[in-house]
PDB file of N, CA and C in Angstrom:
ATOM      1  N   UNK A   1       0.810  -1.197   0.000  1.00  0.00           N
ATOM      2  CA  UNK A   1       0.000   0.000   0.000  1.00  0.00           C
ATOM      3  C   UNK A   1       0.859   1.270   0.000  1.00  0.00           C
ATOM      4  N   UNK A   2       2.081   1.145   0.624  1.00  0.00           N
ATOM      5  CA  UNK A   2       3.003   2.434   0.298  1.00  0.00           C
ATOM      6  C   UNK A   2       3.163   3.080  -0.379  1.00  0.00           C
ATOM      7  N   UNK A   3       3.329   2.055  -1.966  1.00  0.00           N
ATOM      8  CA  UNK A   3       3.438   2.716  -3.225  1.00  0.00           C
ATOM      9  C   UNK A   3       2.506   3.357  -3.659  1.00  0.00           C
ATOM     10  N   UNK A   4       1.077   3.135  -3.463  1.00  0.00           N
ATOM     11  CA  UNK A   4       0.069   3.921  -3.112  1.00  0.00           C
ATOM     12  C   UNK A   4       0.111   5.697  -3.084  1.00  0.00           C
ATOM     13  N   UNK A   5       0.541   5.850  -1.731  1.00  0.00           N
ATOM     14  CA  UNK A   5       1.193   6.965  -1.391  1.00  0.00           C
ATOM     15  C   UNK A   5       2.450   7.439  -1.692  1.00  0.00           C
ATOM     16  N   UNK A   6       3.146   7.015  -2.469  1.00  0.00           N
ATOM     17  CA  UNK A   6       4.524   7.500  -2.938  1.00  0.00           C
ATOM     18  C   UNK A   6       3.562   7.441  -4.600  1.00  0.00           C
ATOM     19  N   UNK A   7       2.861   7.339  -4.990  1.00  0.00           N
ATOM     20  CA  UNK A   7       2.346   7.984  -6.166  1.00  0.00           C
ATOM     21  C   UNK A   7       1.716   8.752  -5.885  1.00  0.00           C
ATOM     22  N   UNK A   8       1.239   9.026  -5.146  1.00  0.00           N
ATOM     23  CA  UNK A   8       0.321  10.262  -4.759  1.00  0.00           C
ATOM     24  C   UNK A   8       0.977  11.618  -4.857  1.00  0.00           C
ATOM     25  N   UNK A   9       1.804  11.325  -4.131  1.00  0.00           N
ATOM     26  CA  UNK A   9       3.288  12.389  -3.579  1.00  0.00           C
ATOM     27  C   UNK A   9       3.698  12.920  -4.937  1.00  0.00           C
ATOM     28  N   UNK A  10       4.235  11.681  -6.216  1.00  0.00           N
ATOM     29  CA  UNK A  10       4.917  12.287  -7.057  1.00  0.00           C
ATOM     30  C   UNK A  10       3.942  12.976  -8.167  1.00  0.00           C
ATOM     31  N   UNK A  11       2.566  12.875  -7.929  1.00  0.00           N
ATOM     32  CA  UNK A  11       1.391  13.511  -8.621  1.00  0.00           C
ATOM     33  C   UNK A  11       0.850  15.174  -8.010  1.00  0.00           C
ATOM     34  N   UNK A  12       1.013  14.701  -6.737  1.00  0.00           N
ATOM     35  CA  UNK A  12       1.186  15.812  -6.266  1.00  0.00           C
ATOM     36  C   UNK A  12       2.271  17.036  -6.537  1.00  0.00           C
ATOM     37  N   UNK A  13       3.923  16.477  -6.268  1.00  0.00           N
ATOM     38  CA  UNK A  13       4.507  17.065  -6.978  1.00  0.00           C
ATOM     39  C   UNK A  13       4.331  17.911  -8.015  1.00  0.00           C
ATOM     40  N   UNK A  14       3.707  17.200  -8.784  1.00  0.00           N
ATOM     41  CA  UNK A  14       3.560  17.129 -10.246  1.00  0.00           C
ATOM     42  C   UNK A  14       2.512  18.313 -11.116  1.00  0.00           C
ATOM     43  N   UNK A  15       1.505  18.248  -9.956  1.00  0.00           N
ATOM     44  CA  UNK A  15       0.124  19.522  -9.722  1.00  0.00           C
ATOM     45  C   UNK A  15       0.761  20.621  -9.145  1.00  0.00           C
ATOM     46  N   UNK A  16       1.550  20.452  -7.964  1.00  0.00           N
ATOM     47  CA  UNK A  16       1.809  21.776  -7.418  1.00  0.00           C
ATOM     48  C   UNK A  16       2.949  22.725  -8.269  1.00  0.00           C
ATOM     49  N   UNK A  17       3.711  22.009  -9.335  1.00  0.00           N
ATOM     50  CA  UNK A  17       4.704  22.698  -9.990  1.00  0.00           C
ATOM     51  C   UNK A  17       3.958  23.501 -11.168  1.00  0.00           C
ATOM     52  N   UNK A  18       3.176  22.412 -11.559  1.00  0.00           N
ATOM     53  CA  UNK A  18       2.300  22.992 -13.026  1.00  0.00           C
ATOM     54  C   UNK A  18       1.229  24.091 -12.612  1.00  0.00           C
ATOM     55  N   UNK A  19       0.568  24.656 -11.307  1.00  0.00           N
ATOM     56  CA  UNK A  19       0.224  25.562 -10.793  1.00  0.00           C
ATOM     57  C   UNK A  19       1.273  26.964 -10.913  1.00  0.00           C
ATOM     58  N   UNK A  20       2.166  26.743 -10.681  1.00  0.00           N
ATOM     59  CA  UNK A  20       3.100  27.875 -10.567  1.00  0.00           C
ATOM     60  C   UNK A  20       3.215  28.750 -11.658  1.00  0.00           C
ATOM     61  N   UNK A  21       2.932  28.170 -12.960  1.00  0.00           N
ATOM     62  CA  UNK A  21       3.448  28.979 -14.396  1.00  0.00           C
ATOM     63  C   UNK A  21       1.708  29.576 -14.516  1.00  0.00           C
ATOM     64  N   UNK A  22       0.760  28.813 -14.120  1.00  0.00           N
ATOM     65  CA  UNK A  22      -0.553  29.140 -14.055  1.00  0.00           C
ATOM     66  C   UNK A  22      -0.991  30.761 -13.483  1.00  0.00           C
ATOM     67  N   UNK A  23      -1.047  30.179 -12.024  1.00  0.00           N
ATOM     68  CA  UNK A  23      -0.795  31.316 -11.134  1.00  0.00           C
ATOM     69  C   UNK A  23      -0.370  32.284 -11.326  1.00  0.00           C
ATOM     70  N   UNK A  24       1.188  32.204 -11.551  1.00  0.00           N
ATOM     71  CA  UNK A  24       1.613  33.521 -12.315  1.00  0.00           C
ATOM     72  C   UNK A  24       1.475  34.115 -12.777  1.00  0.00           C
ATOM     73  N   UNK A  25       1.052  33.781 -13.817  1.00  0.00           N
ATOM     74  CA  UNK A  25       0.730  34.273 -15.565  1.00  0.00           C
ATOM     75  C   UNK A  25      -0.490  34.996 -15.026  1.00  0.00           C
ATOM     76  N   UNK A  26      -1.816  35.041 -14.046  1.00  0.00           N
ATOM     77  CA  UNK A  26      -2.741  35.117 -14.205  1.00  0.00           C
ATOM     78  C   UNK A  26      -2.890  36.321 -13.274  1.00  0.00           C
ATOM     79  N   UNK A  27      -1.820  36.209 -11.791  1.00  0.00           N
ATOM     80  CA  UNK A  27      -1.712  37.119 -11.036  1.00  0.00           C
ATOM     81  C   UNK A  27      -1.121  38.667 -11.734  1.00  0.00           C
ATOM     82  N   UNK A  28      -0.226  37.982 -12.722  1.00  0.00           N
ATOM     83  CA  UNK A  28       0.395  39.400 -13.365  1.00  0.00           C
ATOM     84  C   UNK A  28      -0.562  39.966 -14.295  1.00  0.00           C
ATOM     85  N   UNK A  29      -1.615  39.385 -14.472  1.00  0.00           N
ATOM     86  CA  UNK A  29      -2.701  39.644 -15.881  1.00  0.00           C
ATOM     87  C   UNK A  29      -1.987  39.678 -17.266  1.00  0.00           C
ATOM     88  N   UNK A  30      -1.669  38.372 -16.990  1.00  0.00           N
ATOM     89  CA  UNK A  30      -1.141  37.565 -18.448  1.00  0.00           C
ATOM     90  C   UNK A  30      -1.636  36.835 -19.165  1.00  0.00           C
ATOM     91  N   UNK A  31      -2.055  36.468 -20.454  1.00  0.00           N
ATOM     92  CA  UNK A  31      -2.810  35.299 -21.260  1.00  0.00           C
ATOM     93  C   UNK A  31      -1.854  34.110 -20.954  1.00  0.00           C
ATOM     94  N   UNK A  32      -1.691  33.013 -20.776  1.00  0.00           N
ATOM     95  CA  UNK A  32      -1.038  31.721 -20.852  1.00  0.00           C
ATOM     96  C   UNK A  32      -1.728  30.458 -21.311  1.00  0.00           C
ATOM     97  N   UNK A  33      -1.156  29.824 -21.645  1.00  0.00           N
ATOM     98  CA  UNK A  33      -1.644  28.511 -22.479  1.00  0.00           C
ATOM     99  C   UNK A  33      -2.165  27.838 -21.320  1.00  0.00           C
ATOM    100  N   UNK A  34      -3.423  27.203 -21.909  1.00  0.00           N
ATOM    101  CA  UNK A  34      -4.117  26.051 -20.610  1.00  0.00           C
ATOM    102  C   UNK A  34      -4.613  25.098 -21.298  1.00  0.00           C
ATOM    103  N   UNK A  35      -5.284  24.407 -20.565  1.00  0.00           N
ATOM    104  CA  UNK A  35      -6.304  23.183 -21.492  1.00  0.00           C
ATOM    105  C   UNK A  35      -7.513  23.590 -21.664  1.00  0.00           C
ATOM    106  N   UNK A  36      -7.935  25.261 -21.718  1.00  0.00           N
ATOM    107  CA  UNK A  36      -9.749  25.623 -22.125  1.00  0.00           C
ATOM    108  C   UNK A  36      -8.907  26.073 -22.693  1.00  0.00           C
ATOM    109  N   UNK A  37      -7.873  26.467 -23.626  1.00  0.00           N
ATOM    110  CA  UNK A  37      -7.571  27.697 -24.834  1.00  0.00           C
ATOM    111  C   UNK A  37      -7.886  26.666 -25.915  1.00  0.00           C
ATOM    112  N   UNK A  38      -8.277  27.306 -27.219  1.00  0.00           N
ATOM    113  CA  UNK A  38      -8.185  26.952 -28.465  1.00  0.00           C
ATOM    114  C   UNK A  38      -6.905  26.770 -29.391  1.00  0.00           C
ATOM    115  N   UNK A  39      -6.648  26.302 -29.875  1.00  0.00           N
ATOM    116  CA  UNK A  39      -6.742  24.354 -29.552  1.00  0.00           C
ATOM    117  C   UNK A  39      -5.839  24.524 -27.875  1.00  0.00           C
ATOM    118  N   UNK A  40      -6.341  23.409 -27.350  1.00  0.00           N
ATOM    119  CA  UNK A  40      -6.238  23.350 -25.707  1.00  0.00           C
ATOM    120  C   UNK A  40      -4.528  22.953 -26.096  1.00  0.00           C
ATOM    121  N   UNK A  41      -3.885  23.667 -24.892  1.00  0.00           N
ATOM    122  CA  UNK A  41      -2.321  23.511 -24.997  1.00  0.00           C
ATOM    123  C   UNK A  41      -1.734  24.568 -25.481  1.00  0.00           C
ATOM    124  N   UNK A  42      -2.161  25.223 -26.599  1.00  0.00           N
ATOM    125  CA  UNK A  42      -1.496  25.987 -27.426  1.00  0.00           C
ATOM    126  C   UNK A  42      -2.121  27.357 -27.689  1.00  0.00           C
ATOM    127  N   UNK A  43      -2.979  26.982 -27.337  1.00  0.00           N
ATOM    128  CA  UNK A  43      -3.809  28.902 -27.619  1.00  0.00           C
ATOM    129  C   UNK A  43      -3.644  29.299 -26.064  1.00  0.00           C
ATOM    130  N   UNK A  44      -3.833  30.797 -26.045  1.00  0.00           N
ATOM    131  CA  UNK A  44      -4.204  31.622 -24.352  1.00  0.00           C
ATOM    132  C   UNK A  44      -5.477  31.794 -24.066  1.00  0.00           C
ATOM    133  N   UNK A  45      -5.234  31.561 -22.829  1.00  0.00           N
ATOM    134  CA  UNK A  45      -6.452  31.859 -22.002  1.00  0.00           C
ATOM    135  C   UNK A  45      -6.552  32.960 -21.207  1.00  0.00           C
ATOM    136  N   UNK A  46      -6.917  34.139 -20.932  1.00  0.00           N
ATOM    137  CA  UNK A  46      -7.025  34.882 -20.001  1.00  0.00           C
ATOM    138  C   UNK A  46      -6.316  34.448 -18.584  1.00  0.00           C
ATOM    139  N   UNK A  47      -6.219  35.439 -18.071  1.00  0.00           N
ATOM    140  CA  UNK A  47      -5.566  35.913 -16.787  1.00  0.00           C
ATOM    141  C   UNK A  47      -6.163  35.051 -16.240  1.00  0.00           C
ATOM    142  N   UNK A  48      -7.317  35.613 -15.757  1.00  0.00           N
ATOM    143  CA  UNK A  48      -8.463  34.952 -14.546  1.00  0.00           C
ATOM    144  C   UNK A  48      -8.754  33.594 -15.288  1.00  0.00           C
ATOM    145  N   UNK A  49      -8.771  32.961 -16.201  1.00  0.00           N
ATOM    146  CA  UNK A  49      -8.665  31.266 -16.576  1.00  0.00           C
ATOM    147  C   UNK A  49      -7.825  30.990 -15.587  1.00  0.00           C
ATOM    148  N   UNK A  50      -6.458  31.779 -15.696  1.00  0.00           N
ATOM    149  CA  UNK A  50      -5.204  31.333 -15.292  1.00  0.00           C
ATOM    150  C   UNK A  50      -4.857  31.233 -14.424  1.00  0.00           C
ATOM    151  N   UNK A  51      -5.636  32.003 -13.117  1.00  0.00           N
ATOM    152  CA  UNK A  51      -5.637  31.421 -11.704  1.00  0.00           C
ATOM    153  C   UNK A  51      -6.398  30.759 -10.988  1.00  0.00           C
ATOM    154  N   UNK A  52      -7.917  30.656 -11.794  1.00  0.00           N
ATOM    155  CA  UNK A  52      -8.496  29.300 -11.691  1.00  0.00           C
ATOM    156  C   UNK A  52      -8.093  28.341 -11.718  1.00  0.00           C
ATOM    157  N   UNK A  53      -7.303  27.836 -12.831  1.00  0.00           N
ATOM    158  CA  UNK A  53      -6.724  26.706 -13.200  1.00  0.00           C
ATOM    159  C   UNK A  53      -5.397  26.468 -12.225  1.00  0.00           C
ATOM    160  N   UNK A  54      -4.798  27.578 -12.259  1.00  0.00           N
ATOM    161  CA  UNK A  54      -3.352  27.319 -11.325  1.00  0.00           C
ATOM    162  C   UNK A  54      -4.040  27.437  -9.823  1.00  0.00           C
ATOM    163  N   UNK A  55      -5.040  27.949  -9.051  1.00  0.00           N
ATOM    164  CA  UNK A  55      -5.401  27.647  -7.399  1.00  0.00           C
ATOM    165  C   UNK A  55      -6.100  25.785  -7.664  1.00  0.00           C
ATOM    166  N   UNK A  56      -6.759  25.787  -8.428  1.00  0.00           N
ATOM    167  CA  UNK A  56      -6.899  24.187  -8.309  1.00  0.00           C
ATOM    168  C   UNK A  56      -5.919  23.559  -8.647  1.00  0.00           C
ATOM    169  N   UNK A  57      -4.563  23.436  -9.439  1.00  0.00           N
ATOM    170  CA  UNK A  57      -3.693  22.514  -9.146  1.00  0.00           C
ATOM    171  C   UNK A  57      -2.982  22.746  -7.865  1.00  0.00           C
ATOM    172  N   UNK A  58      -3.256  23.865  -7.190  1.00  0.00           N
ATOM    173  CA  UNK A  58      -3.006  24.134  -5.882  1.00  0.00           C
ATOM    174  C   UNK A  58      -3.822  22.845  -4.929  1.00  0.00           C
ATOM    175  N   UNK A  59      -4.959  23.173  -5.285  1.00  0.00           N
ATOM    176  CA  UNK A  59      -5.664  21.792  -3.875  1.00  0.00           C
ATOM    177  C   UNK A  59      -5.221  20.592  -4.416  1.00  0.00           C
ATOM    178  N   UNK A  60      -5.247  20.445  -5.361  1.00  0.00           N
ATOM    179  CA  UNK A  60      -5.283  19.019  -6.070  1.00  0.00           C
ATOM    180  C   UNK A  60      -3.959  18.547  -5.634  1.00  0.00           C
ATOM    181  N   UNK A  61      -2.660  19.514  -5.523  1.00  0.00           N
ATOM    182  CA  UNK A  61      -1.900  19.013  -5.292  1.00  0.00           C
ATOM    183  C   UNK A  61      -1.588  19.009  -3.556  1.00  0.00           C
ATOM    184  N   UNK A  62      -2.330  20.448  -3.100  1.00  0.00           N
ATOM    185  CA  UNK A  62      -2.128  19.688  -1.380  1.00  0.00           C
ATOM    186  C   UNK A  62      -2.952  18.653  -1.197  1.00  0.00           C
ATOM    187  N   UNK A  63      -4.136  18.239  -1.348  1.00  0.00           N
ATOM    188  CA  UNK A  63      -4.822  16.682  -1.003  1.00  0.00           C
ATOM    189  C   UNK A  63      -3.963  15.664  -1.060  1.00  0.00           C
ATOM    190  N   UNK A  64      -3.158  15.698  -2.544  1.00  0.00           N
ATOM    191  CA  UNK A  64      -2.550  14.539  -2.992  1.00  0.00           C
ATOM    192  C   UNK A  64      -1.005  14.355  -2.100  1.00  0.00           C
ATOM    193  N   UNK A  65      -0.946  15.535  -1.206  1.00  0.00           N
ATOM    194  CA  UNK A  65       0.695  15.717  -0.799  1.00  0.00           C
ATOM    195  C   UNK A  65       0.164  15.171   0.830  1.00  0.00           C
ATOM    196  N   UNK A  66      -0.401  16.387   1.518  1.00  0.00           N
ATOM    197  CA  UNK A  66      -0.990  16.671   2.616  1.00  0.00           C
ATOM    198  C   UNK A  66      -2.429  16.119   3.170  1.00  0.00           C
ATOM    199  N   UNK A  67      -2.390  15.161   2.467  1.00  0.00           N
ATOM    200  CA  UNK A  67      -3.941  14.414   3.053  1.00  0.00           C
ATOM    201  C   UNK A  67      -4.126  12.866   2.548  1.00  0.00           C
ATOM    202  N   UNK A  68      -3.365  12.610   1.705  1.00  0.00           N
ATOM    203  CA  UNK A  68      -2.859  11.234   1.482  1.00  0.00           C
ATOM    204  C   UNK A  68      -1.543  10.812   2.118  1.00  0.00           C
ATOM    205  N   UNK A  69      -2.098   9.513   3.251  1.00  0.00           N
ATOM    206  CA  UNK A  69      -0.897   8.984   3.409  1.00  0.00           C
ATOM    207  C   UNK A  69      -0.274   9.744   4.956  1.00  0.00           C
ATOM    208  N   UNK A  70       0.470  10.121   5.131  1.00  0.00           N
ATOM    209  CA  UNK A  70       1.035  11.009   6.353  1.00  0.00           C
ATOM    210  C   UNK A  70       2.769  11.595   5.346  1.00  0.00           C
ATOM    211  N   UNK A  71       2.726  12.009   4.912  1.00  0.00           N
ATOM    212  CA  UNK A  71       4.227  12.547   3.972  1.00  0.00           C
ATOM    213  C   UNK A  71       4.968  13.282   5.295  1.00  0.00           C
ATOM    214  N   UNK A  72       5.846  12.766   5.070  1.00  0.00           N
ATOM    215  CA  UNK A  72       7.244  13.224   6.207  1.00  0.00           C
ATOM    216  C   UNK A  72       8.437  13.761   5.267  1.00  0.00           C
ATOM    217  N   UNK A  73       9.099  14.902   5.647  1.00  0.00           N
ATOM    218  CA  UNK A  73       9.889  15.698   5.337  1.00  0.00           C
ATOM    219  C   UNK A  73      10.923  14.563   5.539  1.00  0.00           C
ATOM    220  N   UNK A  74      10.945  13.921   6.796  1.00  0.00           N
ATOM    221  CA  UNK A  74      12.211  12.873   7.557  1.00  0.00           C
ATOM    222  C   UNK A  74      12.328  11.688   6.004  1.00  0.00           C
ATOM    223  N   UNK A  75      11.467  11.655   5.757  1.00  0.00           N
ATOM    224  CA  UNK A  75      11.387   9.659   5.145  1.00  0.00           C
ATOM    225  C   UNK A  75      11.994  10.163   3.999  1.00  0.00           C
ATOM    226  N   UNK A  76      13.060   9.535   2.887  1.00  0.00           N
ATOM    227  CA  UNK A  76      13.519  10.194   2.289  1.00  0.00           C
ATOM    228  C   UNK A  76      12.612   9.369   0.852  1.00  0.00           C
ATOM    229  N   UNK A  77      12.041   8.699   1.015  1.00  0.00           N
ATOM    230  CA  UNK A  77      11.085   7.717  -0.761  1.00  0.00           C
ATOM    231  C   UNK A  77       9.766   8.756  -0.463  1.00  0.00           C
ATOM    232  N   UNK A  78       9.514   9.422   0.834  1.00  0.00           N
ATOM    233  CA  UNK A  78       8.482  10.342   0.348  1.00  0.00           C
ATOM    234  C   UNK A  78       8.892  11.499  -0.277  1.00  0.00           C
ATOM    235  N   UNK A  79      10.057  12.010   0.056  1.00  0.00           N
ATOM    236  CA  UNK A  79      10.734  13.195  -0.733  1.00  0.00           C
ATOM    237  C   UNK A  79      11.152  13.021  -2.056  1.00  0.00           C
ATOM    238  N   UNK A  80      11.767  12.070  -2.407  1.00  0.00           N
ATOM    239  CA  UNK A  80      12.020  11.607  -3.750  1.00  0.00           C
ATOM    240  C   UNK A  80      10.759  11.330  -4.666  1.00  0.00           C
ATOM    241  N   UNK A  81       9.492  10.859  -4.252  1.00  0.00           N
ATOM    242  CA  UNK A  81       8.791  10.647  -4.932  1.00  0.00           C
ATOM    243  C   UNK A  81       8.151  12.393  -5.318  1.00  0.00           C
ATOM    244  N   UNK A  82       7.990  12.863  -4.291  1.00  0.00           N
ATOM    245  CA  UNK A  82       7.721  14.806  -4.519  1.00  0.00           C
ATOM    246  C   UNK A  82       8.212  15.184  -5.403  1.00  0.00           C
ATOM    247  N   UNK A  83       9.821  15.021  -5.027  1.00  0.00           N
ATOM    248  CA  UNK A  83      10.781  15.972  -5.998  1.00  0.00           C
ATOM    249  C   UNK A  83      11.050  15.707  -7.427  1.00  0.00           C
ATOM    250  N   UNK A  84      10.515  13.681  -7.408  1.00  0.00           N
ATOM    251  CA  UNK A  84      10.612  13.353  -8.634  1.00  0.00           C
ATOM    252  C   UNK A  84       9.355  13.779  -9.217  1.00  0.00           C
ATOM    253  N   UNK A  85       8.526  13.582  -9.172  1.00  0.00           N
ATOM    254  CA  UNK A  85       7.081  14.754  -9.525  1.00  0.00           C
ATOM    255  C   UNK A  85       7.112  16.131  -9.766  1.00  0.00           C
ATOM    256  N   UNK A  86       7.835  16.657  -9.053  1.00  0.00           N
ATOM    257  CA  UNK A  86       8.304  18.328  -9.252  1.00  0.00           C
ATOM    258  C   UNK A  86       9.486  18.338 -10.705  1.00  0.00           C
ATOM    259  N   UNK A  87      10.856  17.217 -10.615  1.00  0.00           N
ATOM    260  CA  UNK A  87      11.292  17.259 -11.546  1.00  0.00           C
ATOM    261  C   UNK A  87      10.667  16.739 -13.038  1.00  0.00           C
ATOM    262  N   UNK A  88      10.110  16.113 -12.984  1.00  0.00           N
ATOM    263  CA  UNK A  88       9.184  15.682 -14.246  1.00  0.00           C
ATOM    264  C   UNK A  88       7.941  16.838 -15.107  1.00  0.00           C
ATOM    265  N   UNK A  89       6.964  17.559 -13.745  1.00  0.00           N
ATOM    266  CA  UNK A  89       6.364  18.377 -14.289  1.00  0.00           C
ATOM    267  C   UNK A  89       7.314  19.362 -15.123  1.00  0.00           C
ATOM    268  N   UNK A  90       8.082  19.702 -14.178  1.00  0.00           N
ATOM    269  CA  UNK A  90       8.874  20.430 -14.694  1.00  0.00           C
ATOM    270  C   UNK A  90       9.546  20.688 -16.084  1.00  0.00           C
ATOM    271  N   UNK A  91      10.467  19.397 -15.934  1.00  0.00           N
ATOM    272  CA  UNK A  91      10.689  19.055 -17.486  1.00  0.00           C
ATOM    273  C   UNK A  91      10.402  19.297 -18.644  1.00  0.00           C
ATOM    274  N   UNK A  92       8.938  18.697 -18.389  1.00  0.00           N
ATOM    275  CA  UNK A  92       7.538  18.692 -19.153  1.00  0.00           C
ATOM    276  C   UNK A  92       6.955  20.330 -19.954  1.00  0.00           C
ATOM    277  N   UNK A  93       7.136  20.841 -18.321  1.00  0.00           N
ATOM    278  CA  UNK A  93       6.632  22.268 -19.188  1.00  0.00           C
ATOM    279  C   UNK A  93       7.656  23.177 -19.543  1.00  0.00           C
ATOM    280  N   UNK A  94       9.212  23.072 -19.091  1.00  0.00           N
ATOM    281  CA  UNK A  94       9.890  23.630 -20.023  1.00  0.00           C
ATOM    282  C   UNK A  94       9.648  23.354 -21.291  1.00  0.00           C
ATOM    283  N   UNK A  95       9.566  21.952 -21.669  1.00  0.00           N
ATOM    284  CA  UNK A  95       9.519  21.605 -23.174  1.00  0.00           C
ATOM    285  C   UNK A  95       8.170  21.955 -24.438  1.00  0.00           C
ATOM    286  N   UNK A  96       7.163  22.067 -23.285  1.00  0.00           N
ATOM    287  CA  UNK A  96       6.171  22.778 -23.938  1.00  0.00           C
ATOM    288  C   UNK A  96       6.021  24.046 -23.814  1.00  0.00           C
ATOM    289  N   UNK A  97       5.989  24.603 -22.919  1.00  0.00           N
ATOM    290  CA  UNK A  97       5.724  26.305 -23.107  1.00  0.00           C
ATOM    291  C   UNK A  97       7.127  26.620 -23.704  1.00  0.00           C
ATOM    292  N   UNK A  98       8.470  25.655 -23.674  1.00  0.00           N
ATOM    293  CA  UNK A  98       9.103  26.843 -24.332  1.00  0.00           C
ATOM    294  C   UNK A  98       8.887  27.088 -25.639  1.00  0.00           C
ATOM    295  N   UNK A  99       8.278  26.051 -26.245  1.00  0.00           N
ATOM    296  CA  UNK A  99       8.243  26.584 -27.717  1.00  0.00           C
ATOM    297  C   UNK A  99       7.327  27.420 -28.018  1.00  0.00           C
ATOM    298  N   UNK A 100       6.469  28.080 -27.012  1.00  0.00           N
ATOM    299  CA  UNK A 100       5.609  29.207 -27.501  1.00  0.00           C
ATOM    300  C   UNK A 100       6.594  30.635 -26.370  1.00  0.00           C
ATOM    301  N   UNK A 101       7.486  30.265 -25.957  1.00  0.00           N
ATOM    302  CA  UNK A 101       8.102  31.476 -25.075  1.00  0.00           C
ATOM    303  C   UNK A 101       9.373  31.538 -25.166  1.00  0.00           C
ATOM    304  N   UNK A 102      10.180  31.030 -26.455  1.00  0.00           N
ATOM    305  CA  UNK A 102      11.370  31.071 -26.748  1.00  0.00           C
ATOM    306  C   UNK A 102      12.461  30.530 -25.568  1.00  0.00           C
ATOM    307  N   UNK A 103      11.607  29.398 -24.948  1.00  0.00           N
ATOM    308  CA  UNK A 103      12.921  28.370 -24.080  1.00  0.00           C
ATOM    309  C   UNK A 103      12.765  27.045 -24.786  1.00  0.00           C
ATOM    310  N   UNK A 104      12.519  26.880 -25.983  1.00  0.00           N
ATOM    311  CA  UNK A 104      12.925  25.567 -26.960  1.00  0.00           C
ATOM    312  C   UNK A 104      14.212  25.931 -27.027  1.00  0.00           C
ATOM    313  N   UNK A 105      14.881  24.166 -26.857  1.00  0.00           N
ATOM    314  CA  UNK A 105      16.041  24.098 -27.952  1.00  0.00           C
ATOM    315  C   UNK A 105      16.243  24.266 -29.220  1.00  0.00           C
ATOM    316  N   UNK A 106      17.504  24.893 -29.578  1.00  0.00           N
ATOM    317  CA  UNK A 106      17.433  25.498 -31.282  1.00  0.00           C
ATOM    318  C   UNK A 106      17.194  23.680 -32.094  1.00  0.00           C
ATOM    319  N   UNK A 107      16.793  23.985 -33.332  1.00  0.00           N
ATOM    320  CA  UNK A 107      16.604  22.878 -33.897  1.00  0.00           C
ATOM    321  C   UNK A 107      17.967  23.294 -34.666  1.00  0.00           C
ATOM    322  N   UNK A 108      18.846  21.591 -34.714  1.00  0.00           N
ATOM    323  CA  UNK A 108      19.919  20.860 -35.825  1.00  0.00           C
ATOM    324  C   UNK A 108      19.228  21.044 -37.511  1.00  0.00           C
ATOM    325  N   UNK A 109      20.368  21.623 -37.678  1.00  0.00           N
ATOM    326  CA  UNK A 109      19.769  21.348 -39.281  1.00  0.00           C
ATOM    327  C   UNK A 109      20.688  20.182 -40.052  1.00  0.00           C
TER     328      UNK A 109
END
């Protein structure tokens, strides 16, 4: 059942990072890409989309951190599973938003 909760953790992770570019974008009254823009991913959505969407990967990701399981700062497979969730979202949305915000890698010709 552990693994259970060490997926939770790295989903969580995973929500609370992808909130951050959300949030942002929406607090500064910025358009940013979401999944209601046209075509979803790639078009903008308004500001206020944008902190809708980024305060719910906010809960979604404290439930999944802070209410599944008991997560300890001490245990180190609950931290790894976080951070590996944090490093993955992450990843993830460098590789997609950068190509609409000029942090793609140059393409080889």
């Amino acid at each position: 059942m552990a693994w259970l909760y060490l997926a939770s953790y790295l989903f969580g992770g995973a929500f609370l990072t992808n909130a951050i570019p959300h949030f942002v974008s929406g607090v500064m009254g910025r358009p940013f890409q979401s999944p209601f823009a046209k075509p979803p991913g790639e078009g903008l959505s308004s500001s206020t989309v944008n902190v809708l969407w980024g305060f719910f990967n906010i809960v979604v990701g404290y439930i999944l951190v802070c209410r599944v399981g008991d997560f300890e700062l001490r245990i180190t497979s609950d931290v790894i599973a976080f951070g590996l969730g944090i490093l993955l979202m992450g990843l993830l949305s460098a590789r997609l938003f950068g190509r609409f915000h000029g942090g793609a890698a140059p393409q080889r010709s």
